[in-house]
Protein backbone atom coordinates (compact mmCIF):
# COMPACT_ATOMS: atom_id res chain seq x y z
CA UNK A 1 0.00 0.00 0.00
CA UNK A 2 0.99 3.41 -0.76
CA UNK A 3 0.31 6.70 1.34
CA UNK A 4 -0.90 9.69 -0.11
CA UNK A 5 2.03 11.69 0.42
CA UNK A 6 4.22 9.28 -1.30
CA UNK A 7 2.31 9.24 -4.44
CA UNK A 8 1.94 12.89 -4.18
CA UNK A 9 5.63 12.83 -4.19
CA UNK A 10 6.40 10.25 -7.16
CA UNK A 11 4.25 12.02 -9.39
CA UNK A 12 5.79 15.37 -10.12
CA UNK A 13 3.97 18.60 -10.50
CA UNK A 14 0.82 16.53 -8.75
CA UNK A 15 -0.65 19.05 -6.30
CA UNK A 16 -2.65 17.51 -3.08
CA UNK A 17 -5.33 19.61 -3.75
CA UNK A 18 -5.41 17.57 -7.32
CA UNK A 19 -5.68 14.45 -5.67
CA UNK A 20 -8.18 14.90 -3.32
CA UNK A 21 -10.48 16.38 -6.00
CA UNK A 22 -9.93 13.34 -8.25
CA UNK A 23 -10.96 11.39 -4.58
CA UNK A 24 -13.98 13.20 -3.74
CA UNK A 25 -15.02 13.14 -7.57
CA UNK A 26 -14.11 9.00 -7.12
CA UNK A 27 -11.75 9.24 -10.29
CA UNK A 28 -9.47 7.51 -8.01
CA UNK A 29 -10.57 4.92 -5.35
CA UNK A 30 -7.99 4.37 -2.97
CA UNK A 31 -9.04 2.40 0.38
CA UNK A 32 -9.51 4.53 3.78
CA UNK A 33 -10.19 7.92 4.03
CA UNK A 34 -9.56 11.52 4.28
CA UNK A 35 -5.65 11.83 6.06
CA UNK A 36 -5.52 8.23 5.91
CA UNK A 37 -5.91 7.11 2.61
CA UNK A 38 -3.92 3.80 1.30
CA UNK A 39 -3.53 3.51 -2.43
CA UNK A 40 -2.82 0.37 -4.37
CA UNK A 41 -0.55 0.11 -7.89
CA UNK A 42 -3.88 0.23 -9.72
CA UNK A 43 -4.64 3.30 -7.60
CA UNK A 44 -1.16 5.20 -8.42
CA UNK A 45 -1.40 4.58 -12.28
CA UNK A 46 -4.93 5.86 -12.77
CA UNK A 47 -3.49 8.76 -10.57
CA UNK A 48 -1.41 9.36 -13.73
CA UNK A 49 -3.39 8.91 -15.86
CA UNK A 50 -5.45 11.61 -15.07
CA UNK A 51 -2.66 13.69 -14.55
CA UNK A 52 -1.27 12.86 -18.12
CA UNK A 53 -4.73 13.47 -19.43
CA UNK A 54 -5.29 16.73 -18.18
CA UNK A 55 -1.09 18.14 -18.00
CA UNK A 56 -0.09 16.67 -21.27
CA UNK A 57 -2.86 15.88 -23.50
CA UNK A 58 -4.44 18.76 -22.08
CA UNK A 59 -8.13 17.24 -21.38
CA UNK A 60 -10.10 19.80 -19.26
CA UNK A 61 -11.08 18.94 -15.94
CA UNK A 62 -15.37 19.23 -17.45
CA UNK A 63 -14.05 16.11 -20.13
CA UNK A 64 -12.11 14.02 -17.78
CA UNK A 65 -14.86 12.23 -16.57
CA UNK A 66 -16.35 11.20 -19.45
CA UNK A 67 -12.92 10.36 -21.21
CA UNK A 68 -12.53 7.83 -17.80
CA UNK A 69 -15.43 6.38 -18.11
CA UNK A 70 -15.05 5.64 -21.78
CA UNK A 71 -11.36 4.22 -20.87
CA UNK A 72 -13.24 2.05 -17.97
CA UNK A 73 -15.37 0.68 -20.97
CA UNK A 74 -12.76 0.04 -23.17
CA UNK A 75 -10.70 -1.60 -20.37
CA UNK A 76 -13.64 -3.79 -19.39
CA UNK A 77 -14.09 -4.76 -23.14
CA UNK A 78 -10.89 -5.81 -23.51
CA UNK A 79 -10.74 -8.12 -20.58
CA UNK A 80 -13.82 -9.64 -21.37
CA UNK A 81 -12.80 -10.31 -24.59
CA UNK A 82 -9.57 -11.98 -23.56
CA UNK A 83 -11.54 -14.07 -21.06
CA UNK A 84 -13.85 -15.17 -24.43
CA UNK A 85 -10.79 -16.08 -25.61
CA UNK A 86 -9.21 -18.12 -23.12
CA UNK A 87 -12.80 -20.09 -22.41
CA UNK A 88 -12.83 -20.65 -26.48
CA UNK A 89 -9.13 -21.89 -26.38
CA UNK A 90 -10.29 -24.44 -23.38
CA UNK A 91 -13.17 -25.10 -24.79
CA UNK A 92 -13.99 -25.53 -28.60
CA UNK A 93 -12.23 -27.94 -30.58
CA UNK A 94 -9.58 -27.16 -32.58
CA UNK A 95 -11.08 -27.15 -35.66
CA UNK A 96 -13.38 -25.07 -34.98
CA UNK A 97 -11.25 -22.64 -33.16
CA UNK A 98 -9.07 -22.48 -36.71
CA UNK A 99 -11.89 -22.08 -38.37
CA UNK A 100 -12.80 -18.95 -36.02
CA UNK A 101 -9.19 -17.63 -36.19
CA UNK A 102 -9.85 -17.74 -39.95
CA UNK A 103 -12.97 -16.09 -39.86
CA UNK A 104 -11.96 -13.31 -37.60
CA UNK A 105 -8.75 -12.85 -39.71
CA UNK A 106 -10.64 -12.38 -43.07
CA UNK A 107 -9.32 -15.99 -44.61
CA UNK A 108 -11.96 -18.39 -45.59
CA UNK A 109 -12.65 -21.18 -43.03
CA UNK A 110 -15.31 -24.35 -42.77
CA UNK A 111 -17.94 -21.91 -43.41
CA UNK A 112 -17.39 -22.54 -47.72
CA UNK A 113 -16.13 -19.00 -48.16
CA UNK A 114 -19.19 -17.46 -46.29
């Protein structure tokens, strides 16, 4: 777990003010609370990300939100995707999962070219 002064202090130009804004707004979930607050690796690199959304890429603070939780989708997409994957790879037999490979790559598979 990391404190909230350290990851004030290992992301640079990160005001406190910043980061309890992006708390109370819940862009950033870290566990306990106000003074006391405990913040995981997942915690610290959506910290940056924020910060590199709205220092460098220059996303205003009215955007950020919605530019999160379209991230959060496509985050969640992809994992559930990869999980389809890995339950197909266990799962369907092989040639059927060429065939799908196929498919998905734009060759022609057991469907005859359909």
């Amino acid at each position: 777990m990391i404190s909230f002064d350290v990851v004030i202090a290992q992301t640079s130009g990160l005001r406190p003010i910043d980061l309890e804004l992006w708390i109370a707004n819940q862009w950033v979930r870290p566990d306990g609370d106000a003074g006391h607050y405990e913040f995981q690796d997942i915690d610290v690199a959506r910290v940056r990300l924020i910060y590199e959304l709205r220092d460098d890429l220059d996303v205003n603070e009215a955007a950020l939100p919605v530019v999160l939780s379209l991230l959060d989708q496509l985050y969640d997409t992809r994992r559930r995707m990869r999980e389809l994957g890995d339950a197909v790879g266990e799962i369907v037999p092989d040639d059927l999962r060429r065939a799908l490979i196929d498919k998905l790559s734009g060759r022609r598979g057991l469907s005859n070219g359909r």
